[in-house]
PDB file of N, CA and C in Angstrom:
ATOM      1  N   UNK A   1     -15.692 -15.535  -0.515  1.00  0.00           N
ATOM      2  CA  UNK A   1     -14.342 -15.912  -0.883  1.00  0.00           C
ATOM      3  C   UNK A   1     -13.885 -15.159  -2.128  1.00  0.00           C
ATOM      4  N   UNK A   2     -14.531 -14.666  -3.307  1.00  0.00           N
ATOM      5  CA  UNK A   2     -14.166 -14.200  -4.134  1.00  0.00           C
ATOM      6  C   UNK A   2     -13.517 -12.949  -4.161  1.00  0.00           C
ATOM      7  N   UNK A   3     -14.760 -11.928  -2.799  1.00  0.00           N
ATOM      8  CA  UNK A   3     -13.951 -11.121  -2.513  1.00  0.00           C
ATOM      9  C   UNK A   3     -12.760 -10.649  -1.866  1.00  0.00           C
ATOM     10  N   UNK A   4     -12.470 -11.733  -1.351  1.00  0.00           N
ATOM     11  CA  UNK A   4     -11.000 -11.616  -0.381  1.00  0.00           C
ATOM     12  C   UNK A   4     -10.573 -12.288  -1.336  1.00  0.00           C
ATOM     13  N   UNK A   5     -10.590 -13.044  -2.683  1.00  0.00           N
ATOM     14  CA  UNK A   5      -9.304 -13.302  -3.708  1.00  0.00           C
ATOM     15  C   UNK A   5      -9.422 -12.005  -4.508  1.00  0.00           C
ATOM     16  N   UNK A   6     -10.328 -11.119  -4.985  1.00  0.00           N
ATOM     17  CA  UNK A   6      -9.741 -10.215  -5.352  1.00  0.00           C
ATOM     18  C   UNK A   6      -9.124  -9.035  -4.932  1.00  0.00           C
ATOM     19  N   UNK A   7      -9.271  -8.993  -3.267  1.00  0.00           N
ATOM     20  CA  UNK A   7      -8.316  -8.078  -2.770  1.00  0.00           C
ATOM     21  C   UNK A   7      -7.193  -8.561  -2.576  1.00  0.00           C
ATOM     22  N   UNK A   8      -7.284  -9.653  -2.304  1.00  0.00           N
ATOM     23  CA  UNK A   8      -5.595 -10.456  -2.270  1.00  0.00           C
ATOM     24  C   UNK A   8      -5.002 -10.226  -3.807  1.00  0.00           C
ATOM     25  N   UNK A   9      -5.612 -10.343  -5.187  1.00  0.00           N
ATOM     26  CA  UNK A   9      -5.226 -10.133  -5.906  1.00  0.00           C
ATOM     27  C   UNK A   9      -4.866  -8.580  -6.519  1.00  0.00           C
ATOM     28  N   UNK A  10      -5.680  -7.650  -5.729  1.00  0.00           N
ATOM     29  CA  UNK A  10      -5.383  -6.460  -6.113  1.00  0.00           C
ATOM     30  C   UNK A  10      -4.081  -5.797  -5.000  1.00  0.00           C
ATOM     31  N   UNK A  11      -4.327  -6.203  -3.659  1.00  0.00           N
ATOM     32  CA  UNK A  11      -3.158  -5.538  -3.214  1.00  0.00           C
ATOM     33  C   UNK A  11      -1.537  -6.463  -3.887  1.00  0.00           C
ATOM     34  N   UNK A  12      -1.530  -7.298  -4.045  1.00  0.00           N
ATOM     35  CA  UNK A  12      -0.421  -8.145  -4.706  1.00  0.00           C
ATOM     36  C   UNK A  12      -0.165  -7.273  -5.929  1.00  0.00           C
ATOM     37  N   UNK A  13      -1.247  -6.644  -6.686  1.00  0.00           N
ATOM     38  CA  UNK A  13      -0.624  -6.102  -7.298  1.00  0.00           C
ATOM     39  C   UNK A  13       0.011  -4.762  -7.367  1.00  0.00           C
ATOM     40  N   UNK A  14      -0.502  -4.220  -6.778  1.00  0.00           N
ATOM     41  CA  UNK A  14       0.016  -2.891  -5.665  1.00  0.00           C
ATOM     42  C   UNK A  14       1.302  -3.432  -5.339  1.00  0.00           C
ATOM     43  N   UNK A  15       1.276  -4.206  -4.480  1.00  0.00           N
ATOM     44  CA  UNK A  15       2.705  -4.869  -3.622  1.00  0.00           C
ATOM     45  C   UNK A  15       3.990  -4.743  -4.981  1.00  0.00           C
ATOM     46  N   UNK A  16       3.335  -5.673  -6.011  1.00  0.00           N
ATOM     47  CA  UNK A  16       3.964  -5.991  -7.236  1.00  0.00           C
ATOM     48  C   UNK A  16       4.610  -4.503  -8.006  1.00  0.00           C
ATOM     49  N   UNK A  17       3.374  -3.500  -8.624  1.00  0.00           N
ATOM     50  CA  UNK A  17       3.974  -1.969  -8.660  1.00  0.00           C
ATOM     51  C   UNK A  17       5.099  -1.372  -7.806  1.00  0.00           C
ATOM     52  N   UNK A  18       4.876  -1.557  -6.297  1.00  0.00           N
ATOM     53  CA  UNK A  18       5.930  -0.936  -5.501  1.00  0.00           C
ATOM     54  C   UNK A  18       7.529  -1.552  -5.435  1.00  0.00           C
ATOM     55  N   UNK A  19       7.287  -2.805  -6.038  1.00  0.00           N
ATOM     56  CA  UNK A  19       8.617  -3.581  -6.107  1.00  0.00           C
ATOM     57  C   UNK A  19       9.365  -2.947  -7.301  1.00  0.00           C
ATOM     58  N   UNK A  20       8.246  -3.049  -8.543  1.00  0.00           N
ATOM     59  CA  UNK A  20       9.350  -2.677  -9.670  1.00  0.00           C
ATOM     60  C   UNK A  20       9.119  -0.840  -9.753  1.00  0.00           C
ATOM     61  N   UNK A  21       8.982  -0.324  -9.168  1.00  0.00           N
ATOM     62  CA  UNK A  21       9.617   1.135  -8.801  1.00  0.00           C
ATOM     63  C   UNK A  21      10.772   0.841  -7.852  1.00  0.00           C
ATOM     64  N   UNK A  22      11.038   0.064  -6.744  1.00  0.00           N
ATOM     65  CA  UNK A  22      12.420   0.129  -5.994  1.00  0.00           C
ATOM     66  C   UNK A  22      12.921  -0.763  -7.147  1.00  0.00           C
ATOM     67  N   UNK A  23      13.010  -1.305  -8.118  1.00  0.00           N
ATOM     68  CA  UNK A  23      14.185  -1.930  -9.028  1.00  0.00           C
ATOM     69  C   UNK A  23      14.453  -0.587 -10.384  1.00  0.00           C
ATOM     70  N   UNK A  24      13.565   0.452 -10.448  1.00  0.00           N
ATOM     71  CA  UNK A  24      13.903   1.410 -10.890  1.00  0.00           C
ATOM     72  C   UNK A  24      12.977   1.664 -12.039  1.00  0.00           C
ATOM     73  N   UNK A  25      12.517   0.869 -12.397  1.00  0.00           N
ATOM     74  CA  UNK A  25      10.681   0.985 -13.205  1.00  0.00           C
ATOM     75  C   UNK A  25      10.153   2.478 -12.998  1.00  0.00           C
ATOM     76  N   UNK A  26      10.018   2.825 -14.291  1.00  0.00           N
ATOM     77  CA  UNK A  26       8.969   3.767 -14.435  1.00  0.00           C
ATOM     78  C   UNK A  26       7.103   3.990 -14.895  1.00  0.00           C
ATOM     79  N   UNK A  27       6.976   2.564 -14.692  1.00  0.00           N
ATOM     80  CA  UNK A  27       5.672   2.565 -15.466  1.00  0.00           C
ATOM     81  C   UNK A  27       5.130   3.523 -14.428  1.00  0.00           C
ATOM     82  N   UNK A  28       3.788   4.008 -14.620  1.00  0.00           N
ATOM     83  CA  UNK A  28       2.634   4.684 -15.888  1.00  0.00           C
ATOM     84  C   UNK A  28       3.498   6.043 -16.588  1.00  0.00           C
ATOM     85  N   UNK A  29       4.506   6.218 -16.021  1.00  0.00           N
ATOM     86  CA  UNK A  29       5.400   7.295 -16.493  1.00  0.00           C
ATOM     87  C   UNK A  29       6.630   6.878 -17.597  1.00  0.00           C
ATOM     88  N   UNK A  30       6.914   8.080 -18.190  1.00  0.00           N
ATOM     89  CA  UNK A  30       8.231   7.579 -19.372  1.00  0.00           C
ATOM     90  C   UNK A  30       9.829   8.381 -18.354  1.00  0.00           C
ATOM     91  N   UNK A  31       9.506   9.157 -17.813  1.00  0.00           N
ATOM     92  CA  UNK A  31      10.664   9.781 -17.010  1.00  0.00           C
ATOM     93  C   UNK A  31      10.525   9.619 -15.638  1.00  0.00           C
ATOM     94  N   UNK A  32      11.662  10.048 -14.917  1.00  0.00           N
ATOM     95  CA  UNK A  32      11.301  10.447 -13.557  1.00  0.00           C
ATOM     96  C   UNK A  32      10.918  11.119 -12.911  1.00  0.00           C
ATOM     97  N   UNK A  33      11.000  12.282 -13.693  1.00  0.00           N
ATOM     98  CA  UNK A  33      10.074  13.146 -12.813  1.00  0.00           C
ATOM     99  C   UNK A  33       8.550  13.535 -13.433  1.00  0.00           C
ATOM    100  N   UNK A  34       7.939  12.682 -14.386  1.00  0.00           N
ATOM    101  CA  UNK A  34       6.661  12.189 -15.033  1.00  0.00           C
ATOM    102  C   UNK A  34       6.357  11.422 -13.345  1.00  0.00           C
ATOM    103  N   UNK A  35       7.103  10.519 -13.751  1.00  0.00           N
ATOM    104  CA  UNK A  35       6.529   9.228 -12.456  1.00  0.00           C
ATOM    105  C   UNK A  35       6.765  10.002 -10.777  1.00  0.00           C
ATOM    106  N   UNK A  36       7.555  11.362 -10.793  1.00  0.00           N
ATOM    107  CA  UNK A  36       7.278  11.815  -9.193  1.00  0.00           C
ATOM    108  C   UNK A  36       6.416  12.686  -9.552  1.00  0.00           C
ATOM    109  N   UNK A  37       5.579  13.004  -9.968  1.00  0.00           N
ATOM    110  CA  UNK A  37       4.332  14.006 -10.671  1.00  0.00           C
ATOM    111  C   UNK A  37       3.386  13.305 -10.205  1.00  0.00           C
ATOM    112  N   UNK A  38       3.217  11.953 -11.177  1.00  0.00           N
ATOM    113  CA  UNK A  38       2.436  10.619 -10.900  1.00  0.00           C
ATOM    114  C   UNK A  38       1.693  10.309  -9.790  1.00  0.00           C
ATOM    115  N   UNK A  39       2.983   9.785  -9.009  1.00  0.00           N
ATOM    116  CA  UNK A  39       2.859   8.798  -7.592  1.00  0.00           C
ATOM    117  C   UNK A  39       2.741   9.806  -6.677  1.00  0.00           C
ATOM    118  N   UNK A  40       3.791  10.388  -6.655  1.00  0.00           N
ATOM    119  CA  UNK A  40       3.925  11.425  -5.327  1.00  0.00           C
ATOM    120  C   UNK A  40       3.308  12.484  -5.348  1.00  0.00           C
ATOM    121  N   UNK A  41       3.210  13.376  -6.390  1.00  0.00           N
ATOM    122  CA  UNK A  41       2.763  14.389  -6.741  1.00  0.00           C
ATOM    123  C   UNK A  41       3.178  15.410  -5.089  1.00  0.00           C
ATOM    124  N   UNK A  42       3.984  15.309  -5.296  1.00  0.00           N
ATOM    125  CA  UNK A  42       4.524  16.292  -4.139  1.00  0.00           C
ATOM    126  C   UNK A  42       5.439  17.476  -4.670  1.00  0.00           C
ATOM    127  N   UNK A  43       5.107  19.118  -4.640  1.00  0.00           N
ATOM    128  CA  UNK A  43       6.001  19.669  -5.544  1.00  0.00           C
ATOM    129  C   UNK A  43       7.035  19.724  -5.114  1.00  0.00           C
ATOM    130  N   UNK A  44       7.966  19.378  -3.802  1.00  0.00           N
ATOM    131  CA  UNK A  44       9.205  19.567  -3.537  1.00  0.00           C
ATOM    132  C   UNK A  44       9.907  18.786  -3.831  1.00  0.00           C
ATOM    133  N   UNK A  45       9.383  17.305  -4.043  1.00  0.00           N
ATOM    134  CA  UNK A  45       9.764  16.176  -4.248  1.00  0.00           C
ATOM    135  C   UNK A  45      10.848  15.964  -5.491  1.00  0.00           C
ATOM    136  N   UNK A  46      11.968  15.711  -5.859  1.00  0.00           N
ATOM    137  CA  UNK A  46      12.910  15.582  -6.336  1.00  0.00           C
ATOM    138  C   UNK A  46      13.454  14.054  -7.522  1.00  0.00           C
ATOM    139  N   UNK A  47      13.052  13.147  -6.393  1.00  0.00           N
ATOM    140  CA  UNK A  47      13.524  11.967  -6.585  1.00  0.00           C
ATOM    141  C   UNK A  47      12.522  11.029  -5.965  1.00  0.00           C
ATOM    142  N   UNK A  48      12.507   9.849  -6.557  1.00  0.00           N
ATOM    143  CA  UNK A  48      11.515   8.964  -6.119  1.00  0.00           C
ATOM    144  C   UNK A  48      12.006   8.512  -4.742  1.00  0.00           C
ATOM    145  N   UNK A  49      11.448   8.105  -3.826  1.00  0.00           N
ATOM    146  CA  UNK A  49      12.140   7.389  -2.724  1.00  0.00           C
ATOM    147  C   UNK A  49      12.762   6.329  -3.124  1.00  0.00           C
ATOM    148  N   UNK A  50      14.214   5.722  -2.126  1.00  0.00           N
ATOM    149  CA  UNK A  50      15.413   4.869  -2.181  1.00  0.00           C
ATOM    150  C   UNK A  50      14.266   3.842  -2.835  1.00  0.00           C
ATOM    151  N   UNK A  51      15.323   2.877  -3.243  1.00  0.00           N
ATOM    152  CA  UNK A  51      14.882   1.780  -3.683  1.00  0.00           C
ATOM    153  C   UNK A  51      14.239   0.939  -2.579  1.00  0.00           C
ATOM    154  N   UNK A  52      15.388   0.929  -1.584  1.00  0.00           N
ATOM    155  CA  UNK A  52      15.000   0.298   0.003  1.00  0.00           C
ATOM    156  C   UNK A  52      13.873   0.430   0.043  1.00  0.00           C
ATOM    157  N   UNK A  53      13.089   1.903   0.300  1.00  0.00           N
ATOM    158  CA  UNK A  53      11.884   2.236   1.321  1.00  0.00           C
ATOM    159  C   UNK A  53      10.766   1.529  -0.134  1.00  0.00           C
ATOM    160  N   UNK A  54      10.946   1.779  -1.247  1.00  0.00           N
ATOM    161  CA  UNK A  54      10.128   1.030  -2.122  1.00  0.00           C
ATOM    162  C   UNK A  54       9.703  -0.093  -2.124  1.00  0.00           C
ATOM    163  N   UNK A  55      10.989  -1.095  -1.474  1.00  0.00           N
ATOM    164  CA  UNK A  55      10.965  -2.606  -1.492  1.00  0.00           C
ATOM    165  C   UNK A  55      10.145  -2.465  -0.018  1.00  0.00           C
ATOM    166  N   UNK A  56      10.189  -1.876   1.105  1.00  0.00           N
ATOM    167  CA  UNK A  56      10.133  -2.129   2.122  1.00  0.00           C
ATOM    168  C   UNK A  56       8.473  -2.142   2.309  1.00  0.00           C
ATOM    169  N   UNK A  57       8.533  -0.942   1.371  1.00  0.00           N
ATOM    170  CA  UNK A  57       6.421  -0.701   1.471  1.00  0.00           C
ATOM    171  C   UNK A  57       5.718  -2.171   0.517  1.00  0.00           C
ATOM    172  N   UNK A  58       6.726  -2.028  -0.732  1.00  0.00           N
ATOM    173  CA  UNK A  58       6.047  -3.504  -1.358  1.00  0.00           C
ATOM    174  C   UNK A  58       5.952  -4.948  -0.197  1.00  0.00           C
ATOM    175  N   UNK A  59       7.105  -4.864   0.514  1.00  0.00           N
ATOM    176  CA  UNK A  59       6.746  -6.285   1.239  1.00  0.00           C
ATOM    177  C   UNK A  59       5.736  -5.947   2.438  1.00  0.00           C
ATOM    178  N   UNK A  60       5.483  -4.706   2.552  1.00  0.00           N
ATOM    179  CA  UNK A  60       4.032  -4.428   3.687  1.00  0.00           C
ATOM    180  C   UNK A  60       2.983  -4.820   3.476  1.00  0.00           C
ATOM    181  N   UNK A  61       2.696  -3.914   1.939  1.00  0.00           N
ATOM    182  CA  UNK A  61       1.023  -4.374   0.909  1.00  0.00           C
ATOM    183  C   UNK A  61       1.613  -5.771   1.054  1.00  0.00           C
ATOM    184  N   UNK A  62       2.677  -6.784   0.449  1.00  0.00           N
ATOM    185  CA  UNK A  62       2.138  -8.102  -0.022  1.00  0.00           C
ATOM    186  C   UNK A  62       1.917  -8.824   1.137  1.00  0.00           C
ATOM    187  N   UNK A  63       2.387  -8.575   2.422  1.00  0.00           N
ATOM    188  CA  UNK A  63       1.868  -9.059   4.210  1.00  0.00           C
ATOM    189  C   UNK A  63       0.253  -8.673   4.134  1.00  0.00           C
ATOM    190  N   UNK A  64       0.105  -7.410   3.875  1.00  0.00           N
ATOM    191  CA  UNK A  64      -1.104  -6.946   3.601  1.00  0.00           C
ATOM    192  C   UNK A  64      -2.102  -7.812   3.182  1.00  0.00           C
ATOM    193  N   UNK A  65      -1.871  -8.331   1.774  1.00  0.00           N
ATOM    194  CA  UNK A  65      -2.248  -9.091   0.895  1.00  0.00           C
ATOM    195  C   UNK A  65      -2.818 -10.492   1.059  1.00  0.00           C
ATOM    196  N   UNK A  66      -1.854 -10.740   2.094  1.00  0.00           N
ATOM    197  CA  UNK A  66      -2.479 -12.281   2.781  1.00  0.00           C
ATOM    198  C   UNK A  66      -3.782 -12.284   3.485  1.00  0.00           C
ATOM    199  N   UNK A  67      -3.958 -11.355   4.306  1.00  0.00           N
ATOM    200  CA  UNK A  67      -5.319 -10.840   5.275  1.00  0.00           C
ATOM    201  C   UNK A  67      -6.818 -11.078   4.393  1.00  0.00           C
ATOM    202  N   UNK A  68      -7.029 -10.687   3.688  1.00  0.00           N
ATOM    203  CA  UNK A  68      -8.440 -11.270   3.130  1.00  0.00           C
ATOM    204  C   UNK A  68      -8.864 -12.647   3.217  1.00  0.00           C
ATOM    205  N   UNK A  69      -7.464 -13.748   2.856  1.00  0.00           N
ATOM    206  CA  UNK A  69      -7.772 -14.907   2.532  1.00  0.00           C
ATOM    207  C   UNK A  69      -7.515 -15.671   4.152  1.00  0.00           C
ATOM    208  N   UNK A  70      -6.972 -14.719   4.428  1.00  0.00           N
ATOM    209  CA  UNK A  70      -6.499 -15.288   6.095  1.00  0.00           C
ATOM    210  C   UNK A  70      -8.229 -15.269   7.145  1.00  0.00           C
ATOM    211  N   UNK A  71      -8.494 -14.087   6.468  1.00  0.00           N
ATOM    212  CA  UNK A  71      -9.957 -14.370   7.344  1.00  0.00           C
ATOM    213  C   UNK A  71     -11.160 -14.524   6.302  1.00  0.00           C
ATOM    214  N   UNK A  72     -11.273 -14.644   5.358  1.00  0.00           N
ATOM    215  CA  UNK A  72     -11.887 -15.859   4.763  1.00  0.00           C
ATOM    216  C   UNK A  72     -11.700 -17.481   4.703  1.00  0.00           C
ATOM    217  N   UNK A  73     -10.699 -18.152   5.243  1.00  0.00           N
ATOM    218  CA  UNK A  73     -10.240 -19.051   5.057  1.00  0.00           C
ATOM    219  C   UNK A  73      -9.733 -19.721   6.627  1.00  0.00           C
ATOM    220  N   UNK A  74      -9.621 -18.651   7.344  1.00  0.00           N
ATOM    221  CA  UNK A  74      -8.745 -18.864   8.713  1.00  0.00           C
ATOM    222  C   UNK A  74      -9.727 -19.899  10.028  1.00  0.00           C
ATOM    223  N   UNK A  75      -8.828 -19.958  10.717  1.00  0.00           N
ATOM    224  CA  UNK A  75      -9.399 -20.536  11.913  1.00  0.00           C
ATOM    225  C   UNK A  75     -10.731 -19.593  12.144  1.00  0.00           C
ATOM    226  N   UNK A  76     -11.819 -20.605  12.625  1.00  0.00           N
ATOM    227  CA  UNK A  76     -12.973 -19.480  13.135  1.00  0.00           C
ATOM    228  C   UNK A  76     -12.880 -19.221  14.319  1.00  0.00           C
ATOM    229  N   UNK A  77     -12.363 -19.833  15.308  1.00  0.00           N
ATOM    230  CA  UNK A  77     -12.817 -19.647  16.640  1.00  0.00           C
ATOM    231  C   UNK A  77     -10.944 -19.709  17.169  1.00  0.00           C
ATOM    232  N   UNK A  78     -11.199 -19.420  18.471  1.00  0.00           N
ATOM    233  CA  UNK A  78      -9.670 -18.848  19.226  1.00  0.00           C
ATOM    234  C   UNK A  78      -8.755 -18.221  19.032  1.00  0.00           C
ATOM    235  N   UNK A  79      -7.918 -18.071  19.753  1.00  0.00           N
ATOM    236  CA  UNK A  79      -7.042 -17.141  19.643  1.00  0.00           C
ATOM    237  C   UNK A  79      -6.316 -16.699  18.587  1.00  0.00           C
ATOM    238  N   UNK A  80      -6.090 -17.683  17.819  1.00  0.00           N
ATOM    239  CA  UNK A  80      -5.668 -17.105  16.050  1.00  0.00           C
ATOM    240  C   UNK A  80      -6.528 -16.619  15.182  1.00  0.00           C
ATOM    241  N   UNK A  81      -7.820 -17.352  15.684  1.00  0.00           N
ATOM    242  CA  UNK A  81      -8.855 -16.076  14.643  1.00  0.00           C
ATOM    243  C   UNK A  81      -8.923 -14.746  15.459  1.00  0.00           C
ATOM    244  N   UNK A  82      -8.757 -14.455  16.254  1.00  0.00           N
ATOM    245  CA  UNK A  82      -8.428 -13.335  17.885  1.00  0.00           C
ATOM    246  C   UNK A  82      -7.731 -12.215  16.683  1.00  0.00           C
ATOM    247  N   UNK A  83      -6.173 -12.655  16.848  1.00  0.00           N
ATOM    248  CA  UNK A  83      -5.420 -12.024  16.425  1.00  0.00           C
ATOM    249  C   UNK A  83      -5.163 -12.145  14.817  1.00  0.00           C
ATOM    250  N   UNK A  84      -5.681 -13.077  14.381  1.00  0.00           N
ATOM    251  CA  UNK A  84      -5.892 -12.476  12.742  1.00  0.00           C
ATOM    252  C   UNK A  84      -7.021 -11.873  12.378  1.00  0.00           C
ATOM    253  N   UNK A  85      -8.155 -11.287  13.144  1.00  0.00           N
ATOM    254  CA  UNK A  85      -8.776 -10.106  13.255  1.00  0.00           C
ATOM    255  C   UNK A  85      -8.245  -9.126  13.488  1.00  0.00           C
ATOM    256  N   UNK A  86      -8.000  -9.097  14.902  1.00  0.00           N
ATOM    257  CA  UNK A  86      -7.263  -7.713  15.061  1.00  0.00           C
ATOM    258  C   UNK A  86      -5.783  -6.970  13.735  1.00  0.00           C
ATOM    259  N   UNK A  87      -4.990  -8.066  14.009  1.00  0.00           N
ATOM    260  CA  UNK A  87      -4.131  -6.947  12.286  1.00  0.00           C
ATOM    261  C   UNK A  87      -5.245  -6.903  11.077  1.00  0.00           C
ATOM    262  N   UNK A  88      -6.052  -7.517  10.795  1.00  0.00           N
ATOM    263  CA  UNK A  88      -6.801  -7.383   9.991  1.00  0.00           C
ATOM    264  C   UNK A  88      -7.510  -5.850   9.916  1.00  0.00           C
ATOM    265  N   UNK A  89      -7.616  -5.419  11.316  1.00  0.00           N
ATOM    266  CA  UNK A  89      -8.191  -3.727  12.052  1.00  0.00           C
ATOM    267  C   UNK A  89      -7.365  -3.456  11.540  1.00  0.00           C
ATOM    268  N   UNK A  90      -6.179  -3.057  12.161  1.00  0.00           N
ATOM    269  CA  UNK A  90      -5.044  -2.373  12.344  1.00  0.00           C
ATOM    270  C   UNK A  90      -4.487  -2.378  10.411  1.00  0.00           C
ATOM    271  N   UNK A  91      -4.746  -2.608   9.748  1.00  0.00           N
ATOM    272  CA  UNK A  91      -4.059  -3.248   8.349  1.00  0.00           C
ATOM    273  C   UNK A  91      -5.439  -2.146   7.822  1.00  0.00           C
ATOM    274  N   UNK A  92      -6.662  -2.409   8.142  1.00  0.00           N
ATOM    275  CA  UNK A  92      -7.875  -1.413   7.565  1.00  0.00           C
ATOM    276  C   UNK A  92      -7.304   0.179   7.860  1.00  0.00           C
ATOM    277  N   UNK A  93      -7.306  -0.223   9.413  1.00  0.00           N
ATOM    278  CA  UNK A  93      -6.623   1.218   9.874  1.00  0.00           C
ATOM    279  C   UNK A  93      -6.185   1.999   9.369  1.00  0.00           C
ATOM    280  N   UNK A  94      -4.419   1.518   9.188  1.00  0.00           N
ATOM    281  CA  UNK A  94      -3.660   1.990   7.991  1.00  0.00           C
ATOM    282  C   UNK A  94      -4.168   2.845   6.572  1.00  0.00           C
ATOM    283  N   UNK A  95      -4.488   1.381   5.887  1.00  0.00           N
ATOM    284  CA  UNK A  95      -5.135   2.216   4.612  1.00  0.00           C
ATOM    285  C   UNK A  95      -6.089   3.312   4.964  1.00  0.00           C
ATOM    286  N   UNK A  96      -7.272   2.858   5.428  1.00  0.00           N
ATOM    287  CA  UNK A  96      -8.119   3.884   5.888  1.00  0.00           C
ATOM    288  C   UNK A  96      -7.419   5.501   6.140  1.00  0.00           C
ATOM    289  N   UNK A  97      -6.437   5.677   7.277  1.00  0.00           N
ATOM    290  CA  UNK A  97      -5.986   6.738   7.617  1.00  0.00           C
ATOM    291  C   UNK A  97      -5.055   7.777   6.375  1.00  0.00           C
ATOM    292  N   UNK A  98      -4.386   6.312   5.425  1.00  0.00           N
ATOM    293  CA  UNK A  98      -3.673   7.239   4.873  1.00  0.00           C
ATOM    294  C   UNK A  98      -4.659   7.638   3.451  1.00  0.00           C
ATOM    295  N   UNK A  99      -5.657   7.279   3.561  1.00  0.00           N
ATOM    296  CA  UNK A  99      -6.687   7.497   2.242  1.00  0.00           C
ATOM    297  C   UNK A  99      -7.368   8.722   2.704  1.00  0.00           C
ATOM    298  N   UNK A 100      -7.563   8.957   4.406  1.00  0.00           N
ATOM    299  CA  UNK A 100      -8.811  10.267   4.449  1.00  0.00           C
ATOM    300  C   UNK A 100      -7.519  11.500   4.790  1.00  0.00           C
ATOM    301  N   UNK A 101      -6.349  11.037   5.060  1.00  0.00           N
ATOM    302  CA  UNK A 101      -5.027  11.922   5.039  1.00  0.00           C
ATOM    303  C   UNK A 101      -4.657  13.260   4.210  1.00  0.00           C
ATOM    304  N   UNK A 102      -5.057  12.490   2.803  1.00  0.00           N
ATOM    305  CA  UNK A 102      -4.935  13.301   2.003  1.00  0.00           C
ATOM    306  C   UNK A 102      -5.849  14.098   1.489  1.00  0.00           C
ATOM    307  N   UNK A 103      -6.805  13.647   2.410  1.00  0.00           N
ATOM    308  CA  UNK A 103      -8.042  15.594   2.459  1.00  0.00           C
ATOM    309  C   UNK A 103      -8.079  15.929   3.791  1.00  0.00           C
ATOM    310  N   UNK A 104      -7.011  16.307   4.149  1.00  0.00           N
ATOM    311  CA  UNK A 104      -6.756  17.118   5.652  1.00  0.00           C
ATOM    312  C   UNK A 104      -6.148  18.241   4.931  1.00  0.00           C
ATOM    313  N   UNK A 105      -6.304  19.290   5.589  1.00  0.00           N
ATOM    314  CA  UNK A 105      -5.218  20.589   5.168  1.00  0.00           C
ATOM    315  C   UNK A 105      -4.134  20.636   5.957  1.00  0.00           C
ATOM    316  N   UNK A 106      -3.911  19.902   6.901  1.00  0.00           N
ATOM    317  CA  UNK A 106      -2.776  19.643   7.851  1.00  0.00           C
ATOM    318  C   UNK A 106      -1.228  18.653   6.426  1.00  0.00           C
ATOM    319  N   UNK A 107      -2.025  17.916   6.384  1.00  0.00           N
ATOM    320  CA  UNK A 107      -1.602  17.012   4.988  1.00  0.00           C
ATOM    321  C   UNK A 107      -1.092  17.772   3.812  1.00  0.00           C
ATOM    322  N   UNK A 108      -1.953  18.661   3.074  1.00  0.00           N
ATOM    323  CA  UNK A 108      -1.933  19.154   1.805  1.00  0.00           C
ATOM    324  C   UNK A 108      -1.323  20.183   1.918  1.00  0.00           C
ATOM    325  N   UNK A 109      -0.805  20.775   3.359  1.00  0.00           N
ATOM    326  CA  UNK A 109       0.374  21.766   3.508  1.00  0.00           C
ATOM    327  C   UNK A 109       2.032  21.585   3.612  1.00  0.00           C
ATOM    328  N   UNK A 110       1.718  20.153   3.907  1.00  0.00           N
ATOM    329  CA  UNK A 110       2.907  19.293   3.752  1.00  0.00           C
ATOM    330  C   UNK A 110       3.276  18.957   3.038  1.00  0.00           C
ATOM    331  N   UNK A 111       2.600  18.458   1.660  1.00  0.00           N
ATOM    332  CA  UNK A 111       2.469  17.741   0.437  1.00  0.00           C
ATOM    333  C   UNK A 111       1.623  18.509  -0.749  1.00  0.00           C
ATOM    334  N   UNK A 112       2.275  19.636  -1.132  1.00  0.00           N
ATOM    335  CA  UNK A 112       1.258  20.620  -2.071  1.00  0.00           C
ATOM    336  C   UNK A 112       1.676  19.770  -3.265  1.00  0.00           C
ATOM    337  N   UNK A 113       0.684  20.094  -4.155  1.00  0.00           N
ATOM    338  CA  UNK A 113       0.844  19.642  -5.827  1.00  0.00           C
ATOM    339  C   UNK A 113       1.661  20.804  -6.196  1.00  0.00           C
TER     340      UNK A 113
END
């Protein structure tokens, strides 16, 4: 249990970061284009993404966020422990893919520093 409260507590805070960048927050950066250096580190990159798509990824991680405690805590048996396994995959998935993403050269031709 501890460890699914501290991933619940760490993606919340992730979730939490991505919110106050769509309200226009610059933390770990003092400018904006410090903080698209930062986050994105993409050299074409201009502008941070809309506020929208900011809010939109924060309310993903904090859906995200529930899943540890959902299957630490959840039904054990039938169909809701079924399917709160499976997004639980699909939610690993995700992260997983976009973490080994960024050592593809398919990726890093898209997204140069």
């Amino acid at each position: 249990m501890a460890i699914a409260t501290a991933l619940t507590l760490l993606l919340a805070a992730i979730a939490g970061l991505h919110a106050y960048w769509g309200r226009g927050g610059l933390w770990p950066a003092a400018s904006e284009d410090e903080l698209i250096a930062t986050v994105i580190g993409h050299a074409r990159a201009r502008r941070m993404p809309s506020p929208g798509l900011c809010l939109a990824v924060a309310l993903a991680i904090a859906i995200a966020a529930i899943w540890p405690l959902l299957l630490a805590q959840g039904p054990r048996i039938g169909t809701l422990r079924l399917l709160i396994v499976l997004a639980g995959l699909a939610i690993m998935a995700v992260f997983l893919l976009r973490g080994i993403a960024g050592f593809l050269p398919a990726w890093q031709r898209l997204h140069p520093r």
